[in-house]
C-alpha atoms as a PDB file:
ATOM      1  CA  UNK A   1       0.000   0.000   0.000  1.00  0.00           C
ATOM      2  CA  UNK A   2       1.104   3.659  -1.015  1.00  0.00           C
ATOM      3  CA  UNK A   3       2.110   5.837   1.305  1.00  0.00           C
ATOM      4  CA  UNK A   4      -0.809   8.387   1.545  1.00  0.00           C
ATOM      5  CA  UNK A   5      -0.584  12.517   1.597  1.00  0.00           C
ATOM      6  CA  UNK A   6      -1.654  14.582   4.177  1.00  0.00           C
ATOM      7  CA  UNK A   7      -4.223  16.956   1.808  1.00  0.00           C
ATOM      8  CA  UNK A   8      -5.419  12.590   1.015  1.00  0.00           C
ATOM      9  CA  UNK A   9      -6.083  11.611   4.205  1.00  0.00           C
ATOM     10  CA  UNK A  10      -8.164  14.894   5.119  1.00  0.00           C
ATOM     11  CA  UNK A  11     -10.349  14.253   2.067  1.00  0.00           C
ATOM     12  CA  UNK A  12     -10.785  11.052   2.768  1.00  0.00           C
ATOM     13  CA  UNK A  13     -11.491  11.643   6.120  1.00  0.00           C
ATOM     14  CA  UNK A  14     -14.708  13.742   5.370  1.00  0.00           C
ATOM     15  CA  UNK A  15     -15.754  11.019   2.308  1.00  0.00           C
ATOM     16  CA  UNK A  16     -17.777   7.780   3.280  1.00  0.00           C
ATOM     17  CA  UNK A  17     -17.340   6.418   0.199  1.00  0.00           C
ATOM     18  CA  UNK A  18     -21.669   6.595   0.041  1.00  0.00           C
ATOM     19  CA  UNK A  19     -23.186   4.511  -2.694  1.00  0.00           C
ATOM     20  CA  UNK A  20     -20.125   1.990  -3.103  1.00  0.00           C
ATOM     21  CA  UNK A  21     -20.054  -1.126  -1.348  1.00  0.00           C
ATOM     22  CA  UNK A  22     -16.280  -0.773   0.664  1.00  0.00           C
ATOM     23  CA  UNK A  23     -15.695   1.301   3.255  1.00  0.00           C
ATOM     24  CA  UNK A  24     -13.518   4.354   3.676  1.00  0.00           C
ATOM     25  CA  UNK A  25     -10.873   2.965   6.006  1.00  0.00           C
ATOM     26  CA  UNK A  26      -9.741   6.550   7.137  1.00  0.00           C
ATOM     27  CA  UNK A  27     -13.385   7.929   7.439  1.00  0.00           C
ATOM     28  CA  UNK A  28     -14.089   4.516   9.811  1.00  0.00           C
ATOM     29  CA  UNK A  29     -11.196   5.250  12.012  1.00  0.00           C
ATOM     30  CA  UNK A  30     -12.049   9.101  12.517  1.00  0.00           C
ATOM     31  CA  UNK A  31     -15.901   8.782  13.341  1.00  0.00           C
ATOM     32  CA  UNK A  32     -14.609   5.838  15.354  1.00  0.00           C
ATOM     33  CA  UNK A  33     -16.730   6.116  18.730  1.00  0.00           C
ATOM     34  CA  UNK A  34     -18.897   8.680  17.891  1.00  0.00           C
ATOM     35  CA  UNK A  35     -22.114   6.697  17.520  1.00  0.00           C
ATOM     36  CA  UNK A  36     -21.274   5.162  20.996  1.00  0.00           C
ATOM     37  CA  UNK A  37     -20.921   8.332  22.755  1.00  0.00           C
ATOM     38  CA  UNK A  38     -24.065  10.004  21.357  1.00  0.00           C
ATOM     39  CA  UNK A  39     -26.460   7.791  21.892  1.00  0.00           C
ATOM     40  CA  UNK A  40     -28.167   8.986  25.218  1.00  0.00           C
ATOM     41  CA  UNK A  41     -28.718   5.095  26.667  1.00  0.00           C
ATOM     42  CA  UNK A  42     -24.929   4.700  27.172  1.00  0.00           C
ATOM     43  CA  UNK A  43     -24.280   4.392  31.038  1.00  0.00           C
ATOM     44  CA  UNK A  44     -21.320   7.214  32.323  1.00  0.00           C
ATOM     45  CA  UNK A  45     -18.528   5.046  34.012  1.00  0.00           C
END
């Protein structure tokens, strides 16, 4: 695998890859948690 740029990786960082049936392995890792943590059922601890 390529080495990738920075000005990449921030574009692909904002890009889900919608309508394509991979994912966007650098959007997956940035939104990481963030379902998790919003939804309001979560127990704090």
């Amino acid at each position: 695998m390529s080495k990738k740029t920075v000005a990449s990786n921030n574009a692909d960082m904002v890009n889900r890859n919608k309508g394509t049936n991979g994912t966007n392995i650098a959007n997956s890792k940035n939104t990481g948690n963030r379902g998790k943590q919003l939804n309001p059922n979560q127990k704090k601890g």
